[in-house]
Protein backbone atom coordinates (compact mmCIF):
# COMPACT_ATOMS: atom_id res chain seq x y z
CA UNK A 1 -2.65 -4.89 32.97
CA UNK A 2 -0.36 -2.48 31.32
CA UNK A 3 1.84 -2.07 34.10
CA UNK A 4 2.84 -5.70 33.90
CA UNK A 5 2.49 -6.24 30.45
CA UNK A 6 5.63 -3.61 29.18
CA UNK A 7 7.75 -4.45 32.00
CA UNK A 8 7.04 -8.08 30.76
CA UNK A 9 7.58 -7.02 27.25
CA UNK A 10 10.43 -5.55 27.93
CA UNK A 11 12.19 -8.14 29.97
CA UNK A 12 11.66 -10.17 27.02
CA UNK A 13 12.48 -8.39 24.50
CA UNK A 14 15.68 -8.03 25.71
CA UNK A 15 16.80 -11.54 26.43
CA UNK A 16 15.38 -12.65 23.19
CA UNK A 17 17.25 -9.89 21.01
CA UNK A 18 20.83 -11.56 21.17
CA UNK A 19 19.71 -15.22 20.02
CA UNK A 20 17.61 -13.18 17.19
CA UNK A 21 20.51 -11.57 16.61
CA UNK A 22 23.01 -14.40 16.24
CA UNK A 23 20.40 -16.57 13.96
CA UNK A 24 19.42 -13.78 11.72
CA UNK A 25 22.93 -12.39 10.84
CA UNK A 26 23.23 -13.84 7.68
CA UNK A 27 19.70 -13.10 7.01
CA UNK A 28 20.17 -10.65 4.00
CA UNK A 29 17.78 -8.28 6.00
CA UNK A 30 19.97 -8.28 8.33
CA UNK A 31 23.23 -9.07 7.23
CA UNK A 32 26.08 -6.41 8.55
CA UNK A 33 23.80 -4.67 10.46
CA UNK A 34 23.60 -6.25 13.47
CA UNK A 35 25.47 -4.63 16.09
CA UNK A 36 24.36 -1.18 15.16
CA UNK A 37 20.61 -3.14 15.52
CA UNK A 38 21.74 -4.40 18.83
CA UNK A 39 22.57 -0.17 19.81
CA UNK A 40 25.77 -1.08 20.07
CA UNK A 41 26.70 1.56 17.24
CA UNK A 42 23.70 3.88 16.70
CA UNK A 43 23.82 6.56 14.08
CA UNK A 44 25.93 9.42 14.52
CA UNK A 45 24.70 12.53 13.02
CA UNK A 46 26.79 15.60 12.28
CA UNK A 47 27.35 17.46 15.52
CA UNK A 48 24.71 20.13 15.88
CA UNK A 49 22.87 19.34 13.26
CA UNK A 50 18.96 18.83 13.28
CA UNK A 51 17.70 15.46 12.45
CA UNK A 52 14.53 14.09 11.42
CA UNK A 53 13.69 9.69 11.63
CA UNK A 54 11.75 8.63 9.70
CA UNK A 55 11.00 4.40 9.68
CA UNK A 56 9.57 3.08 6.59
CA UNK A 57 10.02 -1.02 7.02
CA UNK A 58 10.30 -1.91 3.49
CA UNK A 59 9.81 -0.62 -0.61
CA UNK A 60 6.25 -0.29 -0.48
CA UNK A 61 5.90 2.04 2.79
CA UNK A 62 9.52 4.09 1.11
CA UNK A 63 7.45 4.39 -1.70
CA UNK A 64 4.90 5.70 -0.46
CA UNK A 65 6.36 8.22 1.75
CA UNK A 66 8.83 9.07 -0.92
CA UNK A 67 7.09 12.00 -1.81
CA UNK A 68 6.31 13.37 1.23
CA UNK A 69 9.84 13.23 2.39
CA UNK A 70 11.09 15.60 -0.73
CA UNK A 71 8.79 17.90 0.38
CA UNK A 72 10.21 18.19 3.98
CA UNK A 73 13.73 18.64 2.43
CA UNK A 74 12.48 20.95 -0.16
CA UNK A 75 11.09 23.16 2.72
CA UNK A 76 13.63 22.63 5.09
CA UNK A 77 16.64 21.70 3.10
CA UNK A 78 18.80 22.29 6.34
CA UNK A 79 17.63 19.16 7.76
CA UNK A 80 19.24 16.02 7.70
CA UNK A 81 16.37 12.90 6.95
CA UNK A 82 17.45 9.64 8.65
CA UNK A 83 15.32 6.40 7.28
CA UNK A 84 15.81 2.86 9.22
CA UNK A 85 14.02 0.25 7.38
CA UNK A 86 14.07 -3.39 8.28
CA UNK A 87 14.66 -5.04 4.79
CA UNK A 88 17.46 -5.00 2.77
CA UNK A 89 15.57 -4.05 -0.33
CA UNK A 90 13.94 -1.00 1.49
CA UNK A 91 17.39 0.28 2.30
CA UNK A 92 18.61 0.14 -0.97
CA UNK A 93 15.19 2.08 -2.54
CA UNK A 94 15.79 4.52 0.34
CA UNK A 95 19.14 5.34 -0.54
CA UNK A 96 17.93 5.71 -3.93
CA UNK A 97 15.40 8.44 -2.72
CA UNK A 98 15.59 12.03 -3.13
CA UNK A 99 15.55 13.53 0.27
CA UNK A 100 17.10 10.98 2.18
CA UNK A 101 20.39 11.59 3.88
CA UNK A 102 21.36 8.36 5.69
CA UNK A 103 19.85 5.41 5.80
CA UNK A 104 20.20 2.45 8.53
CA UNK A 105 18.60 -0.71 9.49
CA UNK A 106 15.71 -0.44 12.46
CA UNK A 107 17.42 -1.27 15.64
CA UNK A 108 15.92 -4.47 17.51
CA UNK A 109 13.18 -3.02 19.95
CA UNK A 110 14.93 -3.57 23.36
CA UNK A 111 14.64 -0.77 25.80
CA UNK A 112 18.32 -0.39 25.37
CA UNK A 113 18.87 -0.58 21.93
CA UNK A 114 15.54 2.13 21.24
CA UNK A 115 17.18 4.70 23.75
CA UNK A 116 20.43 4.92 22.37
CA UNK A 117 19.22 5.59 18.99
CA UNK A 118 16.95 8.20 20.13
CA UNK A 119 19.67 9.80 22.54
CA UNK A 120 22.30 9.72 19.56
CA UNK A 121 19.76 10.74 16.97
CA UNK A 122 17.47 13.47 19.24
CA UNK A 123 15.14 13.83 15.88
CA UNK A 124 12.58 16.65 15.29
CA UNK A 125 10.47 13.55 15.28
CA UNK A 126 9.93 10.23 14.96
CA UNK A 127 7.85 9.52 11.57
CA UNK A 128 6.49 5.79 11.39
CA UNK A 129 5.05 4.91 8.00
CA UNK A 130 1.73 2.97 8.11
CA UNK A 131 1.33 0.28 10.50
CA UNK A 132 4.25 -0.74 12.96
CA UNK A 133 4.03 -0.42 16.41
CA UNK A 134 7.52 -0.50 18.47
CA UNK A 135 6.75 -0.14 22.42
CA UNK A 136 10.43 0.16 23.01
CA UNK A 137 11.19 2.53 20.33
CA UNK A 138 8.10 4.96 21.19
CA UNK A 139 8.49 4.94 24.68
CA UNK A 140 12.04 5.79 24.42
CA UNK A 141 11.04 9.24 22.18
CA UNK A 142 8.20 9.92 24.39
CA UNK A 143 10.51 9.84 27.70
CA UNK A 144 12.85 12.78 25.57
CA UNK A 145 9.49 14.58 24.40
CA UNK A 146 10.46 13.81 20.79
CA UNK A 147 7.12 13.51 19.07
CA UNK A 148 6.41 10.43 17.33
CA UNK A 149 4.13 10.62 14.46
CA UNK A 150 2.42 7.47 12.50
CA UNK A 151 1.58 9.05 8.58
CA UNK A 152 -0.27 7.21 6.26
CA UNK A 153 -1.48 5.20 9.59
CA UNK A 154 -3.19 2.06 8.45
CA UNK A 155 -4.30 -0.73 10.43
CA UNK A 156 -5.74 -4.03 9.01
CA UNK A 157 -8.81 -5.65 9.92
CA UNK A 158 -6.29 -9.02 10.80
CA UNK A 159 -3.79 -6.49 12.34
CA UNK A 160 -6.85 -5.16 14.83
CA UNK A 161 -7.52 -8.48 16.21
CA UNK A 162 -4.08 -9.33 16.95
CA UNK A 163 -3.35 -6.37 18.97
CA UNK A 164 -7.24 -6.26 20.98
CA UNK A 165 -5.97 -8.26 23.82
CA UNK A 166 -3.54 -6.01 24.71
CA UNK A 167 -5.26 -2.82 23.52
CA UNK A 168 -4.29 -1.32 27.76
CA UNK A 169 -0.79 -1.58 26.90
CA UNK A 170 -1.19 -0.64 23.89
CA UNK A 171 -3.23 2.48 24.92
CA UNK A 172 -0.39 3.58 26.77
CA UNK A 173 2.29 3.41 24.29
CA UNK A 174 -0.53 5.16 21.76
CA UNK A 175 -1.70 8.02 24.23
CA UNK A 176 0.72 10.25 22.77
CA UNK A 177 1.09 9.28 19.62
CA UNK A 178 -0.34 11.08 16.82
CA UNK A 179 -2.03 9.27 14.45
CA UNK A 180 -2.20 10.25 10.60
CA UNK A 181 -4.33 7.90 9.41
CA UNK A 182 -5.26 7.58 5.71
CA UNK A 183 -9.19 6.32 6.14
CA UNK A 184 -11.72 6.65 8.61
CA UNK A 185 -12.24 2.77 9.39
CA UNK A 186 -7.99 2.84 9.91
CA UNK A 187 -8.70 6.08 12.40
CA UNK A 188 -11.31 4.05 14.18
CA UNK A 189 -9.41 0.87 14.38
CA UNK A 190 -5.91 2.87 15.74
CA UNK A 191 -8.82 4.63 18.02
CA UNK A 192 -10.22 1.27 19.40
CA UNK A 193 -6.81 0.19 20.36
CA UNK A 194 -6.14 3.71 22.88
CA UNK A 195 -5.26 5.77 20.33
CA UNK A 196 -5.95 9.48 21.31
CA UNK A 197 -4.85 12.16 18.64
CA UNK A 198 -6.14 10.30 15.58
CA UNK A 199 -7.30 12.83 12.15
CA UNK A 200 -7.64 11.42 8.92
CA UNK A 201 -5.29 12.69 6.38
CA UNK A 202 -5.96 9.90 3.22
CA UNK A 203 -3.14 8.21 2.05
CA UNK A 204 -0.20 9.60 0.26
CA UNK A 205 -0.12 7.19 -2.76
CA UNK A 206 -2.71 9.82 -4.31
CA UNK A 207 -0.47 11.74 -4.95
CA UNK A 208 1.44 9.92 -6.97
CA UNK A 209 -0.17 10.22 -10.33
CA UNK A 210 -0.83 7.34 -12.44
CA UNK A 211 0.49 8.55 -15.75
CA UNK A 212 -2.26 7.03 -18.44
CA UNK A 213 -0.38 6.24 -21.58
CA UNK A 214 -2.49 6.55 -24.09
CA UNK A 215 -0.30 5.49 -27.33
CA UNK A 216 1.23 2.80 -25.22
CA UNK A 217 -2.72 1.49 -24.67
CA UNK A 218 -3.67 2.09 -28.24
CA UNK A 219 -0.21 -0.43 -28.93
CA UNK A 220 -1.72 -2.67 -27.24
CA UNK A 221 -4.53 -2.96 -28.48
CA UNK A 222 -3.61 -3.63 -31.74
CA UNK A 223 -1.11 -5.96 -30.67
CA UNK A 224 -3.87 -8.11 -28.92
CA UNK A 225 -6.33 -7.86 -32.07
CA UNK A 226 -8.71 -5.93 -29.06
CA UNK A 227 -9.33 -3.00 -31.92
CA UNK A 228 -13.04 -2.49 -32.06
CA UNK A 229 -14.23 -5.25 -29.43
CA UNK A 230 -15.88 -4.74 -26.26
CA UNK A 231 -12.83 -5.42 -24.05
CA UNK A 232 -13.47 -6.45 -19.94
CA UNK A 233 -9.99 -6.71 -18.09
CA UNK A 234 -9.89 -8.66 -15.29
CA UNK A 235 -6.80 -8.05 -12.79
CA UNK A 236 -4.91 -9.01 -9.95
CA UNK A 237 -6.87 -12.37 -9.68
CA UNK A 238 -6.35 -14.68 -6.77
CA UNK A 239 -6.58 -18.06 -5.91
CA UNK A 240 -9.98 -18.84 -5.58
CA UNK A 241 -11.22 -16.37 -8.01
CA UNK A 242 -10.10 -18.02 -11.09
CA UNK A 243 -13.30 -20.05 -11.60
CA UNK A 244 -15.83 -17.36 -10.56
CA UNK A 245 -14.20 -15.18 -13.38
CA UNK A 246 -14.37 -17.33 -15.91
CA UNK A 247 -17.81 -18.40 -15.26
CA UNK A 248 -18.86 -14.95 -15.24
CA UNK A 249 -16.82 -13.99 -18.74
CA UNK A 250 -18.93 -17.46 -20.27
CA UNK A 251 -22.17 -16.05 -19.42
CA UNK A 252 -21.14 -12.28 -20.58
CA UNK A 253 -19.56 -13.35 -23.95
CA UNK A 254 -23.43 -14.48 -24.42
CA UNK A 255 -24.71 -11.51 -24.33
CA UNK A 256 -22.24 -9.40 -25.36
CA UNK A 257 -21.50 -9.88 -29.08
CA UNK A 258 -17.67 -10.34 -29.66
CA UNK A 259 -16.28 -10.03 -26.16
CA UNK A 260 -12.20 -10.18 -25.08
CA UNK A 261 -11.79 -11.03 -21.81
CA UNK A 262 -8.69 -10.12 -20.55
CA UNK A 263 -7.44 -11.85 -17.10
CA UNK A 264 -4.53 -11.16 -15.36
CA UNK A 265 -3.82 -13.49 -12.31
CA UNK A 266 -1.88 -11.96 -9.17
CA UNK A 267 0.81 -14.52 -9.48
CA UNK A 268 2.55 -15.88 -12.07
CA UNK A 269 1.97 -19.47 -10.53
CA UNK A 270 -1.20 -19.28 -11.28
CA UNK A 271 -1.04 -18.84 -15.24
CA UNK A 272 -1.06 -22.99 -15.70
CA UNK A 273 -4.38 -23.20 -13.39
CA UNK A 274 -5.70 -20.37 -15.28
CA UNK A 275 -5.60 -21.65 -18.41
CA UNK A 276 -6.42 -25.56 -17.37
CA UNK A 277 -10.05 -24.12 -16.47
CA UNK A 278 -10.13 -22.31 -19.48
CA UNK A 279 -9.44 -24.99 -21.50
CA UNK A 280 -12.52 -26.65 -19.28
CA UNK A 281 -14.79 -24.45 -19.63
CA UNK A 282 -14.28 -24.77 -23.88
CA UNK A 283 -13.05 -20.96 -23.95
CA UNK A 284 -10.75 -19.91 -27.30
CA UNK A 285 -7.68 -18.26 -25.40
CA UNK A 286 -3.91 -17.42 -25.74
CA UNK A 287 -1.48 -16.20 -24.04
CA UNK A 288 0.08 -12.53 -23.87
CA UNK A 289 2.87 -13.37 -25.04
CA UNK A 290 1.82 -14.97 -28.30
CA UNK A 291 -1.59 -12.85 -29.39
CA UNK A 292 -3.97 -15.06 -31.71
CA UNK A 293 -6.73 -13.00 -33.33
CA UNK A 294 -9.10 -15.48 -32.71
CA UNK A 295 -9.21 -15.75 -28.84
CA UNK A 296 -11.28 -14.52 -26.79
CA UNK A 297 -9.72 -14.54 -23.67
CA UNK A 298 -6.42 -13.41 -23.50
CA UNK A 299 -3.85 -14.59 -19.92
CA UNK A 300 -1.55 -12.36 -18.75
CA UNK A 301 1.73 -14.28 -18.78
CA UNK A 302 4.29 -10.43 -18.59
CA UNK A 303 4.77 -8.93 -15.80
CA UNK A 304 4.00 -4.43 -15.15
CA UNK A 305 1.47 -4.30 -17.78
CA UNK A 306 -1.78 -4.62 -15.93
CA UNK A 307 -2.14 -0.67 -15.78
CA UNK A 308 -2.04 -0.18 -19.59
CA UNK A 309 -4.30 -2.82 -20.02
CA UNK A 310 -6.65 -1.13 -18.31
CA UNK A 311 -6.56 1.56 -19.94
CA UNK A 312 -8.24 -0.75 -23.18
CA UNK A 313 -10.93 -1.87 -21.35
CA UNK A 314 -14.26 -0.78 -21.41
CA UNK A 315 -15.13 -2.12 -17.97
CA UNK A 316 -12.82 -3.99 -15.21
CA UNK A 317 -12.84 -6.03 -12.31
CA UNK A 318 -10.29 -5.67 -10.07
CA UNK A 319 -9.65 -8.79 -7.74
CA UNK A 320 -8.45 -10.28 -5.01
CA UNK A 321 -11.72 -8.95 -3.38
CA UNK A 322 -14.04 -11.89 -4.53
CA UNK A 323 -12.44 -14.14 -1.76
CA UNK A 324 -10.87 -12.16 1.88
CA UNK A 325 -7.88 -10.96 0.72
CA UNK A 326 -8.33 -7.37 1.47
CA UNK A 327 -8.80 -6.47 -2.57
CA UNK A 328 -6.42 -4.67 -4.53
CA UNK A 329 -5.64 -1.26 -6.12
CA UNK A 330 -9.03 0.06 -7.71
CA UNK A 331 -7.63 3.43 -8.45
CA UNK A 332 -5.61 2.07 -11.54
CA UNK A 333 -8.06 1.03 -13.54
CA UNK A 334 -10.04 4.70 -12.10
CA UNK A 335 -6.93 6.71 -13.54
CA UNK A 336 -8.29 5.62 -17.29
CA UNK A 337 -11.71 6.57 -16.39
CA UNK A 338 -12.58 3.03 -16.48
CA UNK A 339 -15.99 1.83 -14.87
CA UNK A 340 -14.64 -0.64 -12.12
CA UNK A 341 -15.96 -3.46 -10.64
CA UNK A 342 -15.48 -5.15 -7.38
CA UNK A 343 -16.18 -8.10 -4.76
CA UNK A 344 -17.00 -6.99 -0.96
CA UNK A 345 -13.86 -7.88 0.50
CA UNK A 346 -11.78 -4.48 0.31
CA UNK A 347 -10.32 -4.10 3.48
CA UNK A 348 -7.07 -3.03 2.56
CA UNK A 349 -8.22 -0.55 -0.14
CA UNK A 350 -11.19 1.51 2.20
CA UNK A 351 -9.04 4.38 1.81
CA UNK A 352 -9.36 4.64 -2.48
CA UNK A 353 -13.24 3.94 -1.88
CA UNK A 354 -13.09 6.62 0.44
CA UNK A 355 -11.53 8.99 -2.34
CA UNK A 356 -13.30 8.15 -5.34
CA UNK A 357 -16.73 8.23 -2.75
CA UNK A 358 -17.64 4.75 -3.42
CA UNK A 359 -18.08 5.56 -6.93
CA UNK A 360 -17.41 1.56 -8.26
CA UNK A 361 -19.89 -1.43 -8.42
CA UNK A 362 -19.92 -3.65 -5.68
CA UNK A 363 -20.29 -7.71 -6.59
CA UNK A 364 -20.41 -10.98 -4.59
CA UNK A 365 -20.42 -13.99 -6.65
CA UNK A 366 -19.87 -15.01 -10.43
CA UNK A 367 -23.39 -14.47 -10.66
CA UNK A 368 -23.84 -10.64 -10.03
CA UNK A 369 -20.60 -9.89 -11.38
CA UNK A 370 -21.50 -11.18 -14.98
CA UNK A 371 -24.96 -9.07 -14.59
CA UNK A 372 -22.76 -5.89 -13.54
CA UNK A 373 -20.46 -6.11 -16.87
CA UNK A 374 -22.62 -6.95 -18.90
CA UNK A 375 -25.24 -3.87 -17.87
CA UNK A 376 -22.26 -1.78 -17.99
CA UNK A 377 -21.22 -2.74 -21.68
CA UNK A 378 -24.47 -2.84 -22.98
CA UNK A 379 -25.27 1.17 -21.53
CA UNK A 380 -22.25 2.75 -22.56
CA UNK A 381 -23.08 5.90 -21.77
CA UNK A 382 -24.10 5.43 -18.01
CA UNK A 383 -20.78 3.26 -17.46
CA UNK A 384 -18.89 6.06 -19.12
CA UNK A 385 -20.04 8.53 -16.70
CA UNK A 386 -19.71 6.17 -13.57
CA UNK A 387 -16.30 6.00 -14.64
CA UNK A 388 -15.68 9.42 -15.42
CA UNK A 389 -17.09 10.58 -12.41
CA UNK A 390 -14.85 8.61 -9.85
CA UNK A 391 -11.58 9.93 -11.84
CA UNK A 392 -12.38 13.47 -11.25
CA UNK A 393 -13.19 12.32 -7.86
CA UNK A 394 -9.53 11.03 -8.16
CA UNK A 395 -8.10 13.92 -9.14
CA UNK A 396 -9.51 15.86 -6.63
CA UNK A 397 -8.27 13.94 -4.07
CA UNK A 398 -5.25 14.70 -4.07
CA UNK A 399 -2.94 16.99 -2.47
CA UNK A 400 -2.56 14.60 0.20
CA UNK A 401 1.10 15.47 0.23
CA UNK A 402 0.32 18.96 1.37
CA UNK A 403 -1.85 17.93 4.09
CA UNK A 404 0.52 15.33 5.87
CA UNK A 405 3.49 18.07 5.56
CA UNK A 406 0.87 21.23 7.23
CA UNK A 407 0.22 18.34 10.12
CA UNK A 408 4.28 18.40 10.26
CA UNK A 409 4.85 21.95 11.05
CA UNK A 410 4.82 22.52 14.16
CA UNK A 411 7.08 19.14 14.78
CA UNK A 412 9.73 20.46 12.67
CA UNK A 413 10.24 23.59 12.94
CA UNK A 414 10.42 26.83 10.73
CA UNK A 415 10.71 26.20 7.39
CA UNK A 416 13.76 28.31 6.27
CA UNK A 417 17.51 27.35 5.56
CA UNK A 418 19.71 25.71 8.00
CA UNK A 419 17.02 24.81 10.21
């Protein structure tokens, strides 16, 4: 099948580029980037100089390789980093990153369009953050023997289905890829679709230390009147959570003398709902914003202060794991040393179980989530250590950045000036 299914891809990707083109140039992603999209002008790099691409499609994936570039360019300061990203916003974080020497919007992936960027470019390497898979784009490196190189290779339980039916093709635009992948069930997913050269590395957000606050907390807690109560944080809660939370924070402000719940809900939208089936369920509660000493559950209506409000609590939950939507980022809460809680559905976080070896509390319902807290707050010293263990388990996992560059070598070259 693969032998008709990239010639088919192909064919197609190329008529379909130019009325893509023409309806997404005033897309702001897109905006004044067209042509050189199109290949019709590809980067031009400083004759004789050695390049190195690296695609990172948007903030999140320039984030996270942000570190990992500097320490190519600190290494090999000779070399000149190219990042394409596809949104506008990625660009302009890009620019904005230390290590980075021109950036440019991801060219459409026609056959034509992927081969002159490679041909002007003729990278070290092609480095592909995470998850996206260009046919065009690899093929095109592969038939100049550049290398191309997926780090902090993730692939999505969702993502996985997609691609099975076409996992011969894909095999053959994979067979020489090398695969960094950040967990083992991301390693065995890329592996199920043809993958070859697949190692776990972890992911490269590890290294990039949560700094705990620890006056900043303290603030807070006297600005929420939290100051001797047992404080559970609830975060990044999603739709279909809402009720199971509160429900559980009824039955643990039972048995838990003096509780404050705190909850903050993944989207802002959400606040009104939030607080309607608080106001249901006859709970005393405020808003961030405006602090009342006699709540006892307190909404999160500001936005970037879920971290330091972990760092109050003496157990959390961290959502969007309750209900399939692949969970969200346990480690924060983990930084503080916080015992952390958790529904089943963590598909998108595997990789910080991995690291902290499952040290967290698993939960399905309402139910077994008010029995976890409340065990936890009543045995102090048992969640303490639970907690404390997975944050030295943290902070031994890093040096992820090391790894990913040592797995680099021998694609880029000495590391000395002017290379």
């Amino acid at each position: 099948m693969a032998p008709l299914l990239i010639p088919a891809y192909r064919a197609a990707a190329s008529v379909l580029a130019w009325p893509a083109a023409w309806a997404l140039r005033k897309h702001p992603n897109f905006k004044g980037t067209i042509l050189q999209r199109l290949g019709i002008h590809p980067p031009a790099p400083s004759p004789g100089s050695n390049t190195l691409w690296v695609h990172a499609s948007s903030v999140g994936e320039v984030r996270a390789v942000s570190l990992l570039v500097r320490a190519i360019k600190a290494s090999r300061p000779g070399l000149e980093i190219w990042m394409s990203c596809m949104t506008a916003t990625g660009r302009e974080v890009a620019t904005a990153t230390e290590g980075v020497d021109h950036v440019f919007g991801l060219p459409f992936d026609t056959r034509r369009a992927a081969s002159r960027h490679a041909l002007r470019l003729m990278p070290k390497a092609l480095v592909v953050v995470e998850t996206e898979i260009w046919p065009n784009l690899f093929l095109a490196h592969r038939r100049l023997g550049i290398p191309v190189v997926l780090v902090n290779a993730r692939l999505s339980r969702r993502s996985e289905r997609t691609y099975a039916p076409f996992r011969k093709a894909l095999s053959h635009v994979l067979e020489t890829v090398e695969v960094l992948a950040m967990s083992e069930v991301d390693a065995r997913r890329f592996r199920s679709l043809g993958a070859r050269n697949v190692r776990v590395l972890g992911n490269l957000k590890l290294d990039q230390v949560f700094e705990t606050d620890h006056a900043r907390a303290r603030a807070l807690e006297e600005e929420l009147h939290a100051h001797g109560r047992p404080v559970f944080v609830a975060g990044s809660v999603r739709e279909g959570e809402e009720g199971l939370v509160l429900d559980a924070v009824l039955d643990i402000a039972g048995r838990v003398p003096g509780l404050l719940a705190v909850v903050a809900p993944r989207h802002p939208s959400r606040i009104e709902h939030l607080t309607g089936i608080a106001e249901s369920r006859g709970i005393r509660w405020t808003l961030r914003s405006r602090p009342r000493q006699d709540a006892d559950l307190v909404v999160v209506d500001t936005m970037g202060e879920l971290f330091t409000l972990y760092g109050i609590a003496r157990v959390a939950f961290v959502g969007g794991s309750l209900v399939d939507c692949g969970g969200q980022n346990i480690l924060e809460p983990v930084a503080w040393g916080v015992p952390t809680v958790h529904g089943p559905f963590m598909d998108n976080f595997s990789w910080a179980l991995e690291a902290i070896g499952n040290r967290t509390v698993t939960v399905k319902d309402a139910r077994e989530l008010s029995q976890a807290v409340t065990a936890m707050l009543t045995d102090l010293d048992s969640s303490r250590r639970l907690g404390m263990e997975a944050k030295a388990a943290l902070v031994g996992a890093g040096g992820v950045t090391k790894r990913y560059l040592e797995a680099l070598e021998a694609r880029l070259g000495p590391a000395r000036e002017g290379v």
